[in-house]
C-alpha atoms as a PDB file:
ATOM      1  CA  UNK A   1      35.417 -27.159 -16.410  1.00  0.00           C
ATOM      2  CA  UNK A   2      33.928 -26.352 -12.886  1.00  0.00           C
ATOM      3  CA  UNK A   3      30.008 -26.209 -13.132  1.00  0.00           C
ATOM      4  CA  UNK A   4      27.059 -25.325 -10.898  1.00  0.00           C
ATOM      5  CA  UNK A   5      24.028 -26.030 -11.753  1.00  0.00           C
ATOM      6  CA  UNK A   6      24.838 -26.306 -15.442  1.00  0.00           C
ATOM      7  CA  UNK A   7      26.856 -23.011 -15.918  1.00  0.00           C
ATOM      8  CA  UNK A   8      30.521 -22.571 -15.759  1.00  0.00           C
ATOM      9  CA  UNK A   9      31.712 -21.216 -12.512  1.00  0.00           C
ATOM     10  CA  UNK A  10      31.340 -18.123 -11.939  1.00  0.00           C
ATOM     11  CA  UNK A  11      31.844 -15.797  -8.398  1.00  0.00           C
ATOM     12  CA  UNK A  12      28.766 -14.492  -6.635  1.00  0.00           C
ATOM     13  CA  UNK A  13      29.008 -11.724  -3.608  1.00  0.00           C
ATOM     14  CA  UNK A  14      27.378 -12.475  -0.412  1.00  0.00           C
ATOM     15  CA  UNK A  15      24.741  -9.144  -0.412  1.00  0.00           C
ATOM     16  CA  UNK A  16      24.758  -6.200   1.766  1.00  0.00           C
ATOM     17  CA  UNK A  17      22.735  -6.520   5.057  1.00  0.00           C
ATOM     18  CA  UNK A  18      20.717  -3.843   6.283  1.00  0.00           C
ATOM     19  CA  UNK A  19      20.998  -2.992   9.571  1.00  0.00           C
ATOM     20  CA  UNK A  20      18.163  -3.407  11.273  1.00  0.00           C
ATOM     21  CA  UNK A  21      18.347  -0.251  13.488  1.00  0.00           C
ATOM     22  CA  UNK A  22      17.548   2.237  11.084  1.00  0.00           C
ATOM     23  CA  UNK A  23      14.004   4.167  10.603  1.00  0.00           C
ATOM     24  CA  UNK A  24      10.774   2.671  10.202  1.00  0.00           C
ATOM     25  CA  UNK A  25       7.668   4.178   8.578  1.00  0.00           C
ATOM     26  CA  UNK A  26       4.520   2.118   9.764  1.00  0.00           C
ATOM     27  CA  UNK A  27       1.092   3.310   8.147  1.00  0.00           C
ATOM     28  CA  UNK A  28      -2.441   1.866   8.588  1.00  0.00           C
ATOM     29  CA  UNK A  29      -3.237  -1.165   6.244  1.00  0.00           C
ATOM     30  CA  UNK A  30      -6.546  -0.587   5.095  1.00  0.00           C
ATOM     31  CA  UNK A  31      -8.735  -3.088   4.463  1.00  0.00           C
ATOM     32  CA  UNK A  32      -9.800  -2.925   0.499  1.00  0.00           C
ATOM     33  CA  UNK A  33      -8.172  -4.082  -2.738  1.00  0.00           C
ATOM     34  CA  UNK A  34      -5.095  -3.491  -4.054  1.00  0.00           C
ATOM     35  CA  UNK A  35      -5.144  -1.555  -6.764  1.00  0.00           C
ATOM     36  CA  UNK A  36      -2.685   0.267  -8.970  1.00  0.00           C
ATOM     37  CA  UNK A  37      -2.624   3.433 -11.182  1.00  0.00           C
ATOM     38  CA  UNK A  38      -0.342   3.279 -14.583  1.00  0.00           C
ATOM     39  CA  UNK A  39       0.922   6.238 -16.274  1.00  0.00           C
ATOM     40  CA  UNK A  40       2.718   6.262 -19.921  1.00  0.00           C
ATOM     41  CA  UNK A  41       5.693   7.602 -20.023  1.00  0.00           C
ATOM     42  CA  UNK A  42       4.821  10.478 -21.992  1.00  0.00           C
ATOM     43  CA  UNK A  43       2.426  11.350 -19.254  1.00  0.00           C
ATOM     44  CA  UNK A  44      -0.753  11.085 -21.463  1.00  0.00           C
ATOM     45  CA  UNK A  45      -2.415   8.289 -21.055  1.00  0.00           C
ATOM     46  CA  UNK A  46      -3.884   5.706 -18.157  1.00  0.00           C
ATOM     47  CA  UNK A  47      -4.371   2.324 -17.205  1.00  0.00           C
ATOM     48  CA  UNK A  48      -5.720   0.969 -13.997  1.00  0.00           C
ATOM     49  CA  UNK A  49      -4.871  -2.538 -11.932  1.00  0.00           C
ATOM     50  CA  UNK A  50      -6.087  -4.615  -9.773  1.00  0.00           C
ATOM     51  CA  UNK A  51      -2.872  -7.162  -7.355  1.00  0.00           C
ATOM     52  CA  UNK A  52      -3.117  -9.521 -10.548  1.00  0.00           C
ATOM     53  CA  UNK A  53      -4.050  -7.878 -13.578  1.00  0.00           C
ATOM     54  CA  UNK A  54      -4.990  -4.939 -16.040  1.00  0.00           C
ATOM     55  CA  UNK A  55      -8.925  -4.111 -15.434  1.00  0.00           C
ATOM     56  CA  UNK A  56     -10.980  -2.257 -17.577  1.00  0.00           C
ATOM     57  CA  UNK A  57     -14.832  -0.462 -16.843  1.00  0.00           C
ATOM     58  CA  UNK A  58     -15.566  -3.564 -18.855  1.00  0.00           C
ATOM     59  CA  UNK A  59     -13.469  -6.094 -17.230  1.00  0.00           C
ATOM     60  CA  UNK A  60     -13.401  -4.023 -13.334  1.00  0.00           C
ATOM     61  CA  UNK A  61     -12.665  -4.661  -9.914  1.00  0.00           C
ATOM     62  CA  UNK A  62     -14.829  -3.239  -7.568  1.00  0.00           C
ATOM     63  CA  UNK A  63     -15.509  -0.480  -9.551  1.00  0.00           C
ATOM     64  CA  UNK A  64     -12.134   0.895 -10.145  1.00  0.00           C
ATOM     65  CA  UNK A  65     -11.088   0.897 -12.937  1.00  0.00           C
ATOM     66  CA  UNK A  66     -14.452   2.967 -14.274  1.00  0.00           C
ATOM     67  CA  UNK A  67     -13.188   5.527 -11.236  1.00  0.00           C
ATOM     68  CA  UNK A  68      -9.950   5.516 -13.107  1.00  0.00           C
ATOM     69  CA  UNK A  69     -11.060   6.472 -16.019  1.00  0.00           C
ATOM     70  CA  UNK A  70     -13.684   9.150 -14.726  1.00  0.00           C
ATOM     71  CA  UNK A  71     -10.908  10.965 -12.666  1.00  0.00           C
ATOM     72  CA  UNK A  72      -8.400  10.215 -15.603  1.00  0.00           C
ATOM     73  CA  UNK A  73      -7.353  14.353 -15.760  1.00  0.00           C
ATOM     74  CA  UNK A  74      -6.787  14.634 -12.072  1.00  0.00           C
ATOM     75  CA  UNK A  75      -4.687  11.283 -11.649  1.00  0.00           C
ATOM     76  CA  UNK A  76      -2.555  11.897 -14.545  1.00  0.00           C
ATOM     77  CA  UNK A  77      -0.843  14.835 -12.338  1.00  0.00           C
ATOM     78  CA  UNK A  78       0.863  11.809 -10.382  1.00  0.00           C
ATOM     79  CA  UNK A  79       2.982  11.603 -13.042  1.00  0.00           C
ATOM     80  CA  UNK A  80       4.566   9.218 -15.032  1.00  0.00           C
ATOM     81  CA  UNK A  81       5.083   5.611 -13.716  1.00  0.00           C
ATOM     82  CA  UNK A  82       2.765   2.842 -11.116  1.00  0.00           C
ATOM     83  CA  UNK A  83       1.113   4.441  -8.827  1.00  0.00           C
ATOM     84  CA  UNK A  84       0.269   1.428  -5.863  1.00  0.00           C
ATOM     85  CA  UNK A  85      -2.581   1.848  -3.276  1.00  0.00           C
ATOM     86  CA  UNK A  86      -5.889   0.658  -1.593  1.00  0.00           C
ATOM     87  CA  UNK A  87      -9.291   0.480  -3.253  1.00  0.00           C
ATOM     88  CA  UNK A  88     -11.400   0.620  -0.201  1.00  0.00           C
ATOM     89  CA  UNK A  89     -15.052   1.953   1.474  1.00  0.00           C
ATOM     90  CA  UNK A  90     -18.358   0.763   0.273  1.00  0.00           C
ATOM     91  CA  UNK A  91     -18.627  -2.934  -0.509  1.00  0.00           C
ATOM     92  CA  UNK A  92     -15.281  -3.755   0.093  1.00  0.00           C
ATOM     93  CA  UNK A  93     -13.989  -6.256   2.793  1.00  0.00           C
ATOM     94  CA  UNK A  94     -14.683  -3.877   5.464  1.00  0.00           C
ATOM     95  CA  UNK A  95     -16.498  -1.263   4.358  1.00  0.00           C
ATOM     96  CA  UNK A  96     -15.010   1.633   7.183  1.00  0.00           C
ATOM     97  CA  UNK A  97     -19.011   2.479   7.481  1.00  0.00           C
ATOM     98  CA  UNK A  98     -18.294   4.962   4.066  1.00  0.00           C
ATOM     99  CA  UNK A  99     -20.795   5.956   1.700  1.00  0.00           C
ATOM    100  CA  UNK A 100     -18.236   5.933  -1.108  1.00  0.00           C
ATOM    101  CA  UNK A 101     -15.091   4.334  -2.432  1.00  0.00           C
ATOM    102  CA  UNK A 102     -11.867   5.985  -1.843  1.00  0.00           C
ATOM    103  CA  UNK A 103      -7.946   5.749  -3.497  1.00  0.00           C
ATOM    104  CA  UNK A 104      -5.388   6.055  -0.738  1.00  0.00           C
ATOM    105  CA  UNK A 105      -1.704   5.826  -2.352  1.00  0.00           C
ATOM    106  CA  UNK A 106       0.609   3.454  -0.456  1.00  0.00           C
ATOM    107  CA  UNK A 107       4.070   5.166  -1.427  1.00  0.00           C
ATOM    108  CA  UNK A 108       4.559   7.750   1.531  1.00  0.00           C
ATOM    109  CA  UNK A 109       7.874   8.787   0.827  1.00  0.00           C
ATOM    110  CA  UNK A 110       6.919   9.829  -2.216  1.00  0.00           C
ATOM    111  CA  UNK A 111       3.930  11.726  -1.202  1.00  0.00           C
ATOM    112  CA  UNK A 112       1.641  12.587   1.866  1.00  0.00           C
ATOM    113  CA  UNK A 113      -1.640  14.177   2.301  1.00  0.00           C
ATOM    114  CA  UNK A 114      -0.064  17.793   1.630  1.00  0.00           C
ATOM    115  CA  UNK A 115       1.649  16.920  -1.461  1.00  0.00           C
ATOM    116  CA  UNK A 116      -2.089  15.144  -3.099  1.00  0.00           C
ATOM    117  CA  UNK A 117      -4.414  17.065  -4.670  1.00  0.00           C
ATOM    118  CA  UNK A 118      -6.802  14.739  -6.040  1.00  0.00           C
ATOM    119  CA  UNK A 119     -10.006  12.590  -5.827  1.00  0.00           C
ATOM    120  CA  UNK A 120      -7.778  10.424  -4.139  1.00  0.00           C
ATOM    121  CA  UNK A 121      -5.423  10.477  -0.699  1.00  0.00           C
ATOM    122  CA  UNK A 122      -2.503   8.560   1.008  1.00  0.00           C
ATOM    123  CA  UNK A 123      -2.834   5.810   3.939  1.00  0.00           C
ATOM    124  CA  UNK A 124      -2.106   7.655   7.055  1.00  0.00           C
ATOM    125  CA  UNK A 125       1.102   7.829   8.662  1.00  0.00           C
ATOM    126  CA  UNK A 126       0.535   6.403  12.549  1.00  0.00           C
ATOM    127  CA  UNK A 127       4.857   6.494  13.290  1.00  0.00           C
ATOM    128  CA  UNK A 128       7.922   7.251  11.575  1.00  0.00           C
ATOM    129  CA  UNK A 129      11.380   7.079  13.755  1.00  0.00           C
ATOM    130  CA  UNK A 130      13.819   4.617  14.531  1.00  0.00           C
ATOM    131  CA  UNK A 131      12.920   0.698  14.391  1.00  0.00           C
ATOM    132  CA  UNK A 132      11.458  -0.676  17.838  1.00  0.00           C
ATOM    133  CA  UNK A 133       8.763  -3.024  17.997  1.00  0.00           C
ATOM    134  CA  UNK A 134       7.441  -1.305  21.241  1.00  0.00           C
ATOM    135  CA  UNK A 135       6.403   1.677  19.100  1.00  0.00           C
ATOM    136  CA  UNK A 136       4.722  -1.104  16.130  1.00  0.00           C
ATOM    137  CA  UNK A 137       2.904  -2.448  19.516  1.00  0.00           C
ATOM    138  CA  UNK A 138       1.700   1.225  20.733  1.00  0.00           C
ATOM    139  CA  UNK A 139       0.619   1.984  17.165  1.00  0.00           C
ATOM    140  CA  UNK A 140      -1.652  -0.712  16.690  1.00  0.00           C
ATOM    141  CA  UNK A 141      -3.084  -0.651  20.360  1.00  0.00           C
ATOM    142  CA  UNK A 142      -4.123   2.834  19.664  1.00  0.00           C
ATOM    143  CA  UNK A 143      -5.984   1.807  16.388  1.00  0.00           C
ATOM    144  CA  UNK A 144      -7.385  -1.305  18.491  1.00  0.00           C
ATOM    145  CA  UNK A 145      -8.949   1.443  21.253  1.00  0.00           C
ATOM    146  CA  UNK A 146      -9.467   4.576  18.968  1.00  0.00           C
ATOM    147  CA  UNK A 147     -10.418   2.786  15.799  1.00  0.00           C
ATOM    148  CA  UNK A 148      -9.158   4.053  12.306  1.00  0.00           C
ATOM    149  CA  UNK A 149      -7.386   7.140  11.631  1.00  0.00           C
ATOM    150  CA  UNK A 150      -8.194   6.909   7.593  1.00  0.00           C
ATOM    151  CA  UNK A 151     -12.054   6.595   8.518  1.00  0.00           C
ATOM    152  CA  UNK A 152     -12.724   8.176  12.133  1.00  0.00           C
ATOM    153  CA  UNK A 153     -14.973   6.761  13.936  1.00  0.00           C
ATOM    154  CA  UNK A 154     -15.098   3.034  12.567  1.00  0.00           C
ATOM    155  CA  UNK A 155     -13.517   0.833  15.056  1.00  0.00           C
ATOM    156  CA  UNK A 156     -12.379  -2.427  13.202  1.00  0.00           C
ATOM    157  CA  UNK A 157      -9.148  -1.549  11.336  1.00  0.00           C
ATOM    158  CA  UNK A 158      -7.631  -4.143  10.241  1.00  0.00           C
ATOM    159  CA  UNK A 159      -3.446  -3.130  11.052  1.00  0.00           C
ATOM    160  CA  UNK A 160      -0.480  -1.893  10.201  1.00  0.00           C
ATOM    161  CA  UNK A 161       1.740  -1.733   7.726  1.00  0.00           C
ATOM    162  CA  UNK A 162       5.489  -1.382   8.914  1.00  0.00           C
ATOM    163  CA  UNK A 163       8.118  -0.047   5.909  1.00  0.00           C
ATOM    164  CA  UNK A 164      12.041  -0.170   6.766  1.00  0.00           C
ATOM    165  CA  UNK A 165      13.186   1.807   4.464  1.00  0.00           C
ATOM    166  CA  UNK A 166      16.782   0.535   5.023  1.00  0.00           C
ATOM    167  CA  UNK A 167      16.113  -2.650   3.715  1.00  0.00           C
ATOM    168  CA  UNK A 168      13.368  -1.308   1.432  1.00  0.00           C
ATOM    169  CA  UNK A 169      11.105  -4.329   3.116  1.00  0.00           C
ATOM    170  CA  UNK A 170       7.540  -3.654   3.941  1.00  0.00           C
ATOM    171  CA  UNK A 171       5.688  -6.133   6.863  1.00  0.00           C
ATOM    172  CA  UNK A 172       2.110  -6.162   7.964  1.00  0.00           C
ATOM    173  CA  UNK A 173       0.915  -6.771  11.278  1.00  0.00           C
ATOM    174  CA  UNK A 174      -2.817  -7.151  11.818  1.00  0.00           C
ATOM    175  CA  UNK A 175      -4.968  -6.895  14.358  1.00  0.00           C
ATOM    176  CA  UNK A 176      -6.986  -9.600  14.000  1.00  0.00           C
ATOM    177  CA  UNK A 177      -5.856 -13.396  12.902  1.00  0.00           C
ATOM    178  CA  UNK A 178      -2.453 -11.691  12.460  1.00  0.00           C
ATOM    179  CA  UNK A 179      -0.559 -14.846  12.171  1.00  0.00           C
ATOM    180  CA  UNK A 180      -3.176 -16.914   9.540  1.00  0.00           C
ATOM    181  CA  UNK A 181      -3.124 -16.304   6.131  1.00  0.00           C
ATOM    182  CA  UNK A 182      -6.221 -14.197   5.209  1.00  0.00           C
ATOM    183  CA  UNK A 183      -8.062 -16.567   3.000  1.00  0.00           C
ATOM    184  CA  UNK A 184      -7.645 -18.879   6.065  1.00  0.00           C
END
């Protein structure tokens, strides 16, 4: 019997390759904590998330969860399913100069600022068209001179966020220390 590692032989496809030419969607990356919104399936009840784990008001991160559970009636019209987006404003890396905390969701082919109603919005869309790396580059020297477009007026953003949504891939490209890793 022919074996690799340990199990019979068996055939394996090459997979598909995207082609690389095909539409990106590249949105601010906001400078916060990642944070996630869980909805049964049923639709009635709600959990919140930090990257890592289930939080609580007990047990929170930065405040969220307790937000979570305060705007429970309004979030559960997102529907069933995980709902993935940036914690961010007061007191968090950053800060965008904010008074407040805000939710922005990070899915925007799914929604967009029209489609929210909510305590709660959607990073901003800075280019959506065909993939080129020029337009990535004239995206994020337009945040470097005119600052953030999800908090006017505060002129440190931290980047962009660059989705191919042929390859269903999502890349970040920062503008400061883009090439470190951030705890570095």
């Amino acid at each position: 019997m022919f074996t690799v590692n340990g199990e019979a032989l068996k055939f394996v496809a090459w997979p598909k390759i995207a082609r690389l030419s095909r539409e990106i969607i590249v949105t601010e990356k906001l400078d916060g904590t990642n944070a996630q919104i869980i909805i049964s399936d049923d639709g009635t009840q709600i959990a919140a998330a930090s990257r890592a784990r289930l939080i609580t008001p007990e047990d929170d991160n930065f405040g969220f969860a307790g937000w979570v559970e305060r705007n429970k009636e309004a979030l559960l019209q997102l529907g069933p399913g995980r709902h993935y987006g940036e914690w961010w404003g007061k007191g968090i890396q950053r800060g965008y100069g904010l008074d407040e905390k805000r939710f922005s969701l990070f899915n925007v082919t799914r929604w967009n600022k029209a489609s929210v109603d909510g305590p709660f919005d959607v990073v901003p869309v800075l280019y959506q068209g065909p993939f080129d790396v020029v337009e990535v580059d004239k995206v994020l020297n337009a945040l470097n001179t005119y600052g953030s477009v999800a908090a006017p007026g505060f002129m440190k953003p931290e980047g962009v966020v660059v989705f191919h949504t042929a390859s269903k891939v999502m890349y970040k490209k920062t503008l400061d220390k883009n090439d470190g890793h951030k705890g570095g």
